[in-house]
C-alpha atoms as a PDB file:
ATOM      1  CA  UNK A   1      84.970  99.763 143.609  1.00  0.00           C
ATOM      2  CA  UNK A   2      85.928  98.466 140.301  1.00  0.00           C
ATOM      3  CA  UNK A   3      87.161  94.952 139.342  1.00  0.00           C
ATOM      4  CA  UNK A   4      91.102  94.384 139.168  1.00  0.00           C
ATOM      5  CA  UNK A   5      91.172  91.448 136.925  1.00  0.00           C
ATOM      6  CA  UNK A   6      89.478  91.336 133.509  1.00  0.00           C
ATOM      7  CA  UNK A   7      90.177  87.756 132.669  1.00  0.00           C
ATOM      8  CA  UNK A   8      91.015  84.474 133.697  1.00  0.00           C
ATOM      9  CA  UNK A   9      93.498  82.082 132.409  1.00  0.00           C
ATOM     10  CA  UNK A  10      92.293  78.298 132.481  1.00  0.00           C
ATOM     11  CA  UNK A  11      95.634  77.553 134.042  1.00  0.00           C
ATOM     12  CA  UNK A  12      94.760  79.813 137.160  1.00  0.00           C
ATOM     13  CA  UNK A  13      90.860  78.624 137.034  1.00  0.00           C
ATOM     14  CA  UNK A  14      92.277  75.113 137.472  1.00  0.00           C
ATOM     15  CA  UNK A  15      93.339  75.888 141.097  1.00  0.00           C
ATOM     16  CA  UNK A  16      90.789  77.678 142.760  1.00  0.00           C
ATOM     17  CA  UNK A  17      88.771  76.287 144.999  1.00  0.00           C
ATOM     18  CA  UNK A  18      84.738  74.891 144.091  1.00  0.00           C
ATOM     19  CA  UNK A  19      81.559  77.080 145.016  1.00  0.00           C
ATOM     20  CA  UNK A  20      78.273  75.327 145.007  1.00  0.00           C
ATOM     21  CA  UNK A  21      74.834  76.194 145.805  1.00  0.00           C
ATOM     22  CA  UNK A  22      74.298  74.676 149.268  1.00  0.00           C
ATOM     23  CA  UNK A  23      70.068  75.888 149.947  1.00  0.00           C
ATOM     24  CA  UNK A  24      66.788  73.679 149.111  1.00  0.00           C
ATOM     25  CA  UNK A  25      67.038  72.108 145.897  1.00  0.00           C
ATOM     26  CA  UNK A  26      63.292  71.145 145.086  1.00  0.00           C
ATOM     27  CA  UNK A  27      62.518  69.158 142.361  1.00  0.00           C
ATOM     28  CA  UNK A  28      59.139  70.380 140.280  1.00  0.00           C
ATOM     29  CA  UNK A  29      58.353  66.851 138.310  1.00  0.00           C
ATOM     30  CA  UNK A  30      54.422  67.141 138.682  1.00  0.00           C
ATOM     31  CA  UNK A  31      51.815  69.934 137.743  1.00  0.00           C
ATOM     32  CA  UNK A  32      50.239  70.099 141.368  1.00  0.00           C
ATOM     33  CA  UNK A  33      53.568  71.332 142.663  1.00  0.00           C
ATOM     34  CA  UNK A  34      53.929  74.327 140.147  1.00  0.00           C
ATOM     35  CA  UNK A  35      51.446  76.761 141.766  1.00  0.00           C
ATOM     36  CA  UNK A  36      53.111  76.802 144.872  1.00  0.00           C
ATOM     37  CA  UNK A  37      56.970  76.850 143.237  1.00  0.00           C
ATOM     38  CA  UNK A  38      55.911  79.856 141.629  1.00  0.00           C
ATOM     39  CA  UNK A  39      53.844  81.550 144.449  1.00  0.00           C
ATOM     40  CA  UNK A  40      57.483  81.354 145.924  1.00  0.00           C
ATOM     41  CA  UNK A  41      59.433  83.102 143.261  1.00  0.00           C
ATOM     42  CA  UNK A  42      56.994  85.757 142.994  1.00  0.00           C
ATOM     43  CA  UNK A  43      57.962  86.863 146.686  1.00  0.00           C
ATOM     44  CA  UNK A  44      61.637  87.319 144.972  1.00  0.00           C
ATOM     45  CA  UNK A  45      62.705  90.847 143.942  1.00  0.00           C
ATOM     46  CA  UNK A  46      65.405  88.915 141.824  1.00  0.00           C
ATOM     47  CA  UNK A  47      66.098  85.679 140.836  1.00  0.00           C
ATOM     48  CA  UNK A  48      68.573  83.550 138.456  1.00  0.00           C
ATOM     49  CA  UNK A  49      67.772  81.776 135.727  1.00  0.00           C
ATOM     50  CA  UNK A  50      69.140  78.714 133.661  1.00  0.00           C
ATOM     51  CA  UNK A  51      67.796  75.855 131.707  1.00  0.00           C
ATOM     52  CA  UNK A  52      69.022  72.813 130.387  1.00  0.00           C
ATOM     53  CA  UNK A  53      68.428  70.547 127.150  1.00  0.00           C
ATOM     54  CA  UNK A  54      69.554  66.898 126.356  1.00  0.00           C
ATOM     55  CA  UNK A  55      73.366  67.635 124.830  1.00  0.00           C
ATOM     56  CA  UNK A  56      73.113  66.724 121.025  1.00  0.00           C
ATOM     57  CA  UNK A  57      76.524  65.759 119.639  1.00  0.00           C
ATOM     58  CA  UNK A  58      75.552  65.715 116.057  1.00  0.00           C
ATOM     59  CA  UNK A  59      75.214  69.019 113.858  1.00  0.00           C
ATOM     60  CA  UNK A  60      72.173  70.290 113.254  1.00  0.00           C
ATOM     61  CA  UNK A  61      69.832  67.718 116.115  1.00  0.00           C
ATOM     62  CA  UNK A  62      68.685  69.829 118.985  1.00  0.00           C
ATOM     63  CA  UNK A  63      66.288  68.564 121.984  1.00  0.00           C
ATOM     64  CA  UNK A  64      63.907  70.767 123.642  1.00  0.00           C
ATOM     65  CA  UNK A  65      64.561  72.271 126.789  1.00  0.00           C
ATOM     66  CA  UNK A  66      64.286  69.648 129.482  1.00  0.00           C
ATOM     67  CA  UNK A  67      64.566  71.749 132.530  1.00  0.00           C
ATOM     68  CA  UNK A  68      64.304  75.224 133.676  1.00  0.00           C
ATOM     69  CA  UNK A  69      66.233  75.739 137.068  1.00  0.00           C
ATOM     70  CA  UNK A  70      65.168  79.352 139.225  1.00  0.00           C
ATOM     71  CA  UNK A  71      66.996  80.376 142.369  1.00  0.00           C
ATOM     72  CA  UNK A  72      66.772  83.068 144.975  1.00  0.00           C
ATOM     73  CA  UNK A  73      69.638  82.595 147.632  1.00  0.00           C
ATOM     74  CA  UNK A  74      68.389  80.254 149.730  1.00  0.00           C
ATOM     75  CA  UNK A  75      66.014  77.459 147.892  1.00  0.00           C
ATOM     76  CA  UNK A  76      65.826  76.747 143.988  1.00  0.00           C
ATOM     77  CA  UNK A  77      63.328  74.794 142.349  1.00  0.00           C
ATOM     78  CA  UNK A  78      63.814  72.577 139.434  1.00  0.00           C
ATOM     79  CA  UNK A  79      61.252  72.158 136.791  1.00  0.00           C
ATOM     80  CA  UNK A  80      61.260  68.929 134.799  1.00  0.00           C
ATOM     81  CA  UNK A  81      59.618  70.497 131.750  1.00  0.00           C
ATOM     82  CA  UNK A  82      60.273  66.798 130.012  1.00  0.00           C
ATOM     83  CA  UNK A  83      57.627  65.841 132.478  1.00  0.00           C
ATOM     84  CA  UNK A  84      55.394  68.867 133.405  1.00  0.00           C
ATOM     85  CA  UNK A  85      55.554  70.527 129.987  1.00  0.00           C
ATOM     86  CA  UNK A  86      55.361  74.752 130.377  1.00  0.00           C
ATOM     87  CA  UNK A  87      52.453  75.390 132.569  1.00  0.00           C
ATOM     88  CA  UNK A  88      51.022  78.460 132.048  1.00  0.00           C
ATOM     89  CA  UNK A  89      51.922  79.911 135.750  1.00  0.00           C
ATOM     90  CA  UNK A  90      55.613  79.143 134.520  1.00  0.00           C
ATOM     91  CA  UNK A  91      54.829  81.149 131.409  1.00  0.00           C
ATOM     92  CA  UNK A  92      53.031  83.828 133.431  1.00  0.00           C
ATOM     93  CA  UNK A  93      56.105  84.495 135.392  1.00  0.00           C
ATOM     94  CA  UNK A  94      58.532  84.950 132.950  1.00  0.00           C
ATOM     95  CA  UNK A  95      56.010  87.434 131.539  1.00  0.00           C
ATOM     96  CA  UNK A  96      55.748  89.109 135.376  1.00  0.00           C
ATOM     97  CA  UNK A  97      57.365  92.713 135.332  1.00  0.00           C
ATOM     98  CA  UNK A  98      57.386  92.779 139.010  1.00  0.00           C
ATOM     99  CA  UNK A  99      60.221  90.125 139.491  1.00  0.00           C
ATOM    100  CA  UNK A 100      63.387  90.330 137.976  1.00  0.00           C
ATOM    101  CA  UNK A 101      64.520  87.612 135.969  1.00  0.00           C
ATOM    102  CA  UNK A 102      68.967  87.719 135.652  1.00  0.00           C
ATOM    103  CA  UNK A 103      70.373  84.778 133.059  1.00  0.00           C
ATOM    104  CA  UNK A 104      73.251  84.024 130.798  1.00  0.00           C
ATOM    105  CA  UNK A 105      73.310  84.210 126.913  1.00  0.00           C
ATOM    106  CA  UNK A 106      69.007  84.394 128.213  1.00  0.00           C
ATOM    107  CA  UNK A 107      67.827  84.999 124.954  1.00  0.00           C
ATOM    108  CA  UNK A 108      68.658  81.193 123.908  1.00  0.00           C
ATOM    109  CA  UNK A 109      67.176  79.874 127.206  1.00  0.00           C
ATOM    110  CA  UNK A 110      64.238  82.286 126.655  1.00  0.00           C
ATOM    111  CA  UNK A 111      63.771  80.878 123.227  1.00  0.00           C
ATOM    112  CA  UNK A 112      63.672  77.614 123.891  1.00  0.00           C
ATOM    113  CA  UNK A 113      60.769  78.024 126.619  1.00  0.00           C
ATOM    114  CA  UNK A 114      58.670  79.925 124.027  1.00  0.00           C
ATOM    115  CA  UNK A 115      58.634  77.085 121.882  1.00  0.00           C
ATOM    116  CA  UNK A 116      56.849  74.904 124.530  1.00  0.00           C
ATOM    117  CA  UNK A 117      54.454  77.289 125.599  1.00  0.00           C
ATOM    118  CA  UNK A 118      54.381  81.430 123.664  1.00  0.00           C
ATOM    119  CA  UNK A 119      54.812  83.827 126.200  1.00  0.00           C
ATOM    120  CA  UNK A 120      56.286  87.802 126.303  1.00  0.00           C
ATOM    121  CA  UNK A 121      59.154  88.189 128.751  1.00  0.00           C
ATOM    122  CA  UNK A 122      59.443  90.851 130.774  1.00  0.00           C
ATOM    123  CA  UNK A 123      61.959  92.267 133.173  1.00  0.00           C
ATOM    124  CA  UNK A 124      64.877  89.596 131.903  1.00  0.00           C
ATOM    125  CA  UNK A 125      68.246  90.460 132.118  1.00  0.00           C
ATOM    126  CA  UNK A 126      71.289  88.898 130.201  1.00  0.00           C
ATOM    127  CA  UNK A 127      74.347  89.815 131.941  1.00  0.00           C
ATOM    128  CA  UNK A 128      76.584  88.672 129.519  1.00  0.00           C
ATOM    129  CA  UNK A 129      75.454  92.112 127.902  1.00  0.00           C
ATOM    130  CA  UNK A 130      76.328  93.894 131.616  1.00  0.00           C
ATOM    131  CA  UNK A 131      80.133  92.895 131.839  1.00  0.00           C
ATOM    132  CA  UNK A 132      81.997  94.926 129.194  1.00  0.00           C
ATOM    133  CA  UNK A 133      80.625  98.039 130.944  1.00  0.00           C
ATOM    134  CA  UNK A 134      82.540  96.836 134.067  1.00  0.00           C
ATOM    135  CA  UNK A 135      85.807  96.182 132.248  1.00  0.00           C
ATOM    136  CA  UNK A 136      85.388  92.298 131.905  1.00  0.00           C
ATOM    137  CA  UNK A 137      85.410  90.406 128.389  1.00  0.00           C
ATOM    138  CA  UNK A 138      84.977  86.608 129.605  1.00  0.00           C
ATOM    139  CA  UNK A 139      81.580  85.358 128.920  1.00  0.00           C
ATOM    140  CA  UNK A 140      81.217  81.947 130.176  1.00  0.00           C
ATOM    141  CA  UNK A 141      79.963  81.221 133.773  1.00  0.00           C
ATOM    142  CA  UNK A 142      82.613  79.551 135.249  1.00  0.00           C
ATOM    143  CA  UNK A 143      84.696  82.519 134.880  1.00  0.00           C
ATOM    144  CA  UNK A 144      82.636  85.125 135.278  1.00  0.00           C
ATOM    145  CA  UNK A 145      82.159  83.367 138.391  1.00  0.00           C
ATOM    146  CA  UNK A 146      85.754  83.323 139.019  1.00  0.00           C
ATOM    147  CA  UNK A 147      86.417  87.259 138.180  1.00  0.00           C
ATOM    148  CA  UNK A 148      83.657  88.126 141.028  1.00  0.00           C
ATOM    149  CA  UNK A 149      84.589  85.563 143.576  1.00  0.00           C
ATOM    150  CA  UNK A 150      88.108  83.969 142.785  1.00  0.00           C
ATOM    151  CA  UNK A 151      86.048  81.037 143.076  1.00  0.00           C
ATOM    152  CA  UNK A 152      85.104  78.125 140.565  1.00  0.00           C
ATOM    153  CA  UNK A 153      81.601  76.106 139.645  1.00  0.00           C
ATOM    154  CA  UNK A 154      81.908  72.997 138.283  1.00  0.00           C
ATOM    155  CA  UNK A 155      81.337  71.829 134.654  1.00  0.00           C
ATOM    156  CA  UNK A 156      81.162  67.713 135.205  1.00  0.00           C
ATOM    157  CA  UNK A 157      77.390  67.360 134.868  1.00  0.00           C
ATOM    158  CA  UNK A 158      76.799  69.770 132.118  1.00  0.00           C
ATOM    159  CA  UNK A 159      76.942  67.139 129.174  1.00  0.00           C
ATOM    160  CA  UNK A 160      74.785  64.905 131.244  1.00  0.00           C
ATOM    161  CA  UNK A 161      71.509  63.834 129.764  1.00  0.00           C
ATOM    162  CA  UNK A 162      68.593  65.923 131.289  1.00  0.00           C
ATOM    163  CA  UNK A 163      65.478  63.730 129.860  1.00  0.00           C
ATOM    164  CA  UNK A 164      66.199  61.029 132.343  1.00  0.00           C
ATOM    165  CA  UNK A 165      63.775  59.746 134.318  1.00  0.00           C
ATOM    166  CA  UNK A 166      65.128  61.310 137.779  1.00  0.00           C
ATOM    167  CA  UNK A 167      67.771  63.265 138.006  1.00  0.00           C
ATOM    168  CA  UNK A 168      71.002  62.158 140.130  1.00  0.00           C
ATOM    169  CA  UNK A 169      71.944  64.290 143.169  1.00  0.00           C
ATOM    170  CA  UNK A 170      74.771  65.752 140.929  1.00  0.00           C
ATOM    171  CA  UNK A 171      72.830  66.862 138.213  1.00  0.00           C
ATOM    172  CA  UNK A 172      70.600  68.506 140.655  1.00  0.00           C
ATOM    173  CA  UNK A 173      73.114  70.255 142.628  1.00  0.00           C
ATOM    174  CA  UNK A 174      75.072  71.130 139.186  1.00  0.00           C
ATOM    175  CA  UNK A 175      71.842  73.107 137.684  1.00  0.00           C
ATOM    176  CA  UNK A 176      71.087  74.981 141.289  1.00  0.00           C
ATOM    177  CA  UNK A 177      74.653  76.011 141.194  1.00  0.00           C
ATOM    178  CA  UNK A 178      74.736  77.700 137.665  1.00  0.00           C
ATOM    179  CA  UNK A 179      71.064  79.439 138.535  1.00  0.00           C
ATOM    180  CA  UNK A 180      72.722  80.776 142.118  1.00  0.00           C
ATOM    181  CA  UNK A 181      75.609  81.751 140.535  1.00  0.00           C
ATOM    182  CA  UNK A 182      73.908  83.411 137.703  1.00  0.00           C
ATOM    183  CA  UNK A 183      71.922  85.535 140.412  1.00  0.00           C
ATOM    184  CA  UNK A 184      75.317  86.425 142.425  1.00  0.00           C
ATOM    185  CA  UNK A 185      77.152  87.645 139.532  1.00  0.00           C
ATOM    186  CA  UNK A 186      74.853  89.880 138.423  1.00  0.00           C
ATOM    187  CA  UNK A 187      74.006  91.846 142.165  1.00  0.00           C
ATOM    188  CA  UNK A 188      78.061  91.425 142.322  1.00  0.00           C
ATOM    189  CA  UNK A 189      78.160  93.930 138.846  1.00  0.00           C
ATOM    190  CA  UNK A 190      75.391  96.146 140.758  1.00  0.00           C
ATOM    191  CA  UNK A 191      77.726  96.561 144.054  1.00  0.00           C
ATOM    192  CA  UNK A 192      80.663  97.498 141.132  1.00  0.00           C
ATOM    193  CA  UNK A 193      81.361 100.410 139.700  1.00  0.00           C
ATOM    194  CA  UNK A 194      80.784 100.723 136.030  1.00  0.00           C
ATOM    195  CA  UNK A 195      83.612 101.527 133.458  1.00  0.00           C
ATOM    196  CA  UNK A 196      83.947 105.019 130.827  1.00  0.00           C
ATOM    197  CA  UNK A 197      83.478 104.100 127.563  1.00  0.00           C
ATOM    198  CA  UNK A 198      86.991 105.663 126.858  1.00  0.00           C
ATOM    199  CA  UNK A 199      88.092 103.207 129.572  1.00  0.00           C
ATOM    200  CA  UNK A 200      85.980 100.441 127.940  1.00  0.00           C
ATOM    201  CA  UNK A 201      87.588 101.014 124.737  1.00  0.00           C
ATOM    202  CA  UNK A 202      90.526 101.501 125.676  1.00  0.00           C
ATOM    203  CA  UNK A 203      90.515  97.754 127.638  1.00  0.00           C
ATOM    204  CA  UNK A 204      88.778  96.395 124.475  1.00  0.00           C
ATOM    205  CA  UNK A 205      92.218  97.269 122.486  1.00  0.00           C
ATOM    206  CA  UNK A 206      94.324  96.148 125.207  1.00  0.00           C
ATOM    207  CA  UNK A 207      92.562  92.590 125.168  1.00  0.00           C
ATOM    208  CA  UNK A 208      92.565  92.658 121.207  1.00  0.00           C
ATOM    209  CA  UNK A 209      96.562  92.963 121.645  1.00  0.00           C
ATOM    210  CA  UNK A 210      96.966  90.020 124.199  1.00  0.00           C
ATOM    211  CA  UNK A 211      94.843  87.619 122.103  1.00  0.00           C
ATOM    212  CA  UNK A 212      96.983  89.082 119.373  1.00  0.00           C
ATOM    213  CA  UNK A 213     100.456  88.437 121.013  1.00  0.00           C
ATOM    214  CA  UNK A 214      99.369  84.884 122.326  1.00  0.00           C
ATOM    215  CA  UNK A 215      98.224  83.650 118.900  1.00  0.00           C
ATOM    216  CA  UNK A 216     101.828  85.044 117.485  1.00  0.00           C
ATOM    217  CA  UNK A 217     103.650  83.116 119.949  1.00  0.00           C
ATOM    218  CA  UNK A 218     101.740  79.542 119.182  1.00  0.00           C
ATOM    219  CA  UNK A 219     102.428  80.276 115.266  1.00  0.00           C
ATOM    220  CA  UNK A 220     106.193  81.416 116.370  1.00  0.00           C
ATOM    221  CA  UNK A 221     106.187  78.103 118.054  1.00  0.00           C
ATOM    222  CA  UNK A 222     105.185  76.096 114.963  1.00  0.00           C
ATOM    223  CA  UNK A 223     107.329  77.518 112.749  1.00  0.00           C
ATOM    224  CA  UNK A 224     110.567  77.012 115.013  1.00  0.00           C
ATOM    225  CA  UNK A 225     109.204  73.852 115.669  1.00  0.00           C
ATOM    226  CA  UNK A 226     109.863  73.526 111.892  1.00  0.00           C
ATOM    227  CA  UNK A 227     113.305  75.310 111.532  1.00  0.00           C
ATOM    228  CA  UNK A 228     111.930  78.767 110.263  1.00  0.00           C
ATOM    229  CA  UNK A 229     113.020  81.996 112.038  1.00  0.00           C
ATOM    230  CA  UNK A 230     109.290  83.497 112.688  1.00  0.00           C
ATOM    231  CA  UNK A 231     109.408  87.332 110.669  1.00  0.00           C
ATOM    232  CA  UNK A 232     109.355  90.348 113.005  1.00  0.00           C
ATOM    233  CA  UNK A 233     106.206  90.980 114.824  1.00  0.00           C
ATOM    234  CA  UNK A 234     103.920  93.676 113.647  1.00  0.00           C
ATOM    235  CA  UNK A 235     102.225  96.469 115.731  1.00  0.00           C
ATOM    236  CA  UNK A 236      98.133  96.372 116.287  1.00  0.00           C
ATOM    237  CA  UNK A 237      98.562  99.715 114.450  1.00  0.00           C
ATOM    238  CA  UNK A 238     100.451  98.351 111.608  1.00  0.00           C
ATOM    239  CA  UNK A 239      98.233  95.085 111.605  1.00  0.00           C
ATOM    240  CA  UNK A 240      95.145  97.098 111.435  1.00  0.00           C
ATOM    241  CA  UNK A 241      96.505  99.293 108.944  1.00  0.00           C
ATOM    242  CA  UNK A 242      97.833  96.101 106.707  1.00  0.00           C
ATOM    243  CA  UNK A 243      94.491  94.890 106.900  1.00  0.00           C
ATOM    244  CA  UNK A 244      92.374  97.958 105.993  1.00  0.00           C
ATOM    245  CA  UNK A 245      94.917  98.582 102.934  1.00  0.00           C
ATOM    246  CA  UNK A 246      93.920  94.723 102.345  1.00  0.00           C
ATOM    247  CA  UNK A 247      90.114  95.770 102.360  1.00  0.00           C
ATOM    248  CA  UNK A 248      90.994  98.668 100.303  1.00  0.00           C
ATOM    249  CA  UNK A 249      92.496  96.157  97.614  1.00  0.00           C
ATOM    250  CA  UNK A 250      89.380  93.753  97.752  1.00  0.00           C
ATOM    251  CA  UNK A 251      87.201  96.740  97.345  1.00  0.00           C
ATOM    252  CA  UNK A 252      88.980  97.755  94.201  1.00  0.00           C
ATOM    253  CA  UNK A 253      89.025  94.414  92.799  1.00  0.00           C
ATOM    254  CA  UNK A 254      85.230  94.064  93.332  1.00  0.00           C
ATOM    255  CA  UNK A 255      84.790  97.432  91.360  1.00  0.00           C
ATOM    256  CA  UNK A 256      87.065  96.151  88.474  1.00  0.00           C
ATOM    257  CA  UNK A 257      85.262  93.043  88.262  1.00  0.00           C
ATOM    258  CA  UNK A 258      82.043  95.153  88.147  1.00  0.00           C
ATOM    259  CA  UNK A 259      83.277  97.287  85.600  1.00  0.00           C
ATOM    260  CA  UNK A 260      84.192  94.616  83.239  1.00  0.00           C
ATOM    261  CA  UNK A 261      80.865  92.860  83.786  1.00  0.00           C
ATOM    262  CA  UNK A 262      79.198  95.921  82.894  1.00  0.00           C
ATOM    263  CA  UNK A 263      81.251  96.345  79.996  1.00  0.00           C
ATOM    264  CA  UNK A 264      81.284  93.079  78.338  1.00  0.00           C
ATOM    265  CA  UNK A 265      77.330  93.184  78.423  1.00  0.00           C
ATOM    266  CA  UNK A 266      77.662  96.262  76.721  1.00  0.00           C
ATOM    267  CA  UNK A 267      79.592  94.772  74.142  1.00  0.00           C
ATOM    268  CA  UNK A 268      77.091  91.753  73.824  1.00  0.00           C
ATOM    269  CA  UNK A 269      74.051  94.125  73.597  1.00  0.00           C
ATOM    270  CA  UNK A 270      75.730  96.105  70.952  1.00  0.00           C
ATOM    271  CA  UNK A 271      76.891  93.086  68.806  1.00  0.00           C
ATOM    272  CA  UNK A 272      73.131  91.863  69.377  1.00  0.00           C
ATOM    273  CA  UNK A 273      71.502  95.040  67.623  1.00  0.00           C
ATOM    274  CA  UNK A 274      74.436  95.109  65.059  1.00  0.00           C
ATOM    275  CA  UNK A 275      72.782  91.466  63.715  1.00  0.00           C
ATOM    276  CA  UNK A 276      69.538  92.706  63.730  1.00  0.00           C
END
């Protein structure tokens, strides 16, 4: 069986209906809870992974990861790093090769546990790097969730701030949901058949073209908006080949500009000796 739909238009995302994580939520705010929390996920063949950091909305500030949610399918506990710090049996687990660890974009999330506490992962998968092999270029959550289900998570809590002192009900049930769905998406791709990579190709081009054609009709928009007829569309073939003759051209420029470089210091070095 192979997915039908490749990606999903926010218009269409809009209207489906909400998926949420409906097992034991169990909050992990205190070090004496951790050894059991993690006895549990090591009874897991797979689970899913996601963490979450105070949002920052100024360049360049980031907060440490503030919590690191884990879910199987029926319970998911939330550690309050803010308040527990990494313990080592956390660390220890992420470095387990005997229990499968699934997350999104996981090498940030990875990364930011390391810094509280060094550890080497093993057996983590990132299946944003899975989906192109099935045919499917969205990368966010929400709609991978979508693709696989026709089904939406929601967003609302995700700018939240995660160094409070308890979290709300929402926040808790917002950061099971994204670790459950992370772990459904991903045995979702294993039940799928994977794509060719002529077919993957192939799909890659045809997405290239629609992201191509929309952003020609927003700038044919704009410039009707203004009273300019928009110029005749070109072909992905003749766009690709206007833009590798454009390459060409900055290539040749580059080696004129060498040339004369090169040349005028030879002219400097030889007016140099002619002095001496």
């Amino acid at each position: 069986m192979r997915y039908q739909t490749h990606h999903i238009n926010k218009d269409l995302l809009q209207w489906m209906p909400i998926a949420a994580f409906e097992g034991e939520v169990v909050v992990v705010d205190q070090e004496e809870q951790v050894a059991e929390a993690v006895a549990y996920l090591r009874t897991q063949k797979t689970v899913g992974v996601d963490t979450e950091a105070r949002p920052s909305f100024q360049r360049g500030v980031h907060y440490p990861t503030a919590l690191v949610q884990i879910a199987s399918h029926e319970r998911c506990y939330l550690f309050r790093l803010i308040h527990i710090g990494m313990p080592q049996e956390l660390a220890d687990f992420f470095a387990d090769e005997t229990v499968c660890k699934v997350g999104l974009a996981f090498k940030d999330d990875i990364n930011g546990l390391r810094r509280r506490r060094n550890f080497t992962p093993a057996n983590c998968i990132d299946i944003q790097k899975m989906v192109t092999q099935y045919g499917i270029f969205d990368m966010g959550l929400q709609k991978l969730f979508a693709i696989c289900f026709g089904k939406k998570i929601s967003k609302t809590q995700q700018l939240t701030n995660w160094e409070n002192s308890h979290l709300t009900p929402e926040q808790a049930r917002y950061a099971s949901t994204d670790a459950w769905a992370t772990l459904l998406i991903y045995e979702d791709l294993l039940a799928h058949e994977q794509l060719s990579q002529q077919e993957v190709t192939a799909l890659i081009r045809e997405e290239k073209e629609r992201m191509i054609e929309h952003q020609q009709e927003i700038q044919d928009q704009r410039l009707r908006e203004q009273g300019i007829e928009p110029p005749p569309h070109m072909t992905l073939e003749e766009r690709e080949a206007h833009q590798a003759e454009k390459r060409r051209e900055a290539r040749k420029r580059k080696r004129q500009r060498q040339t004369a470089r090169k040349t005028a210091q030879r002219e400097a070095d030889k007016k140099k000796k002619t002095k001496k």
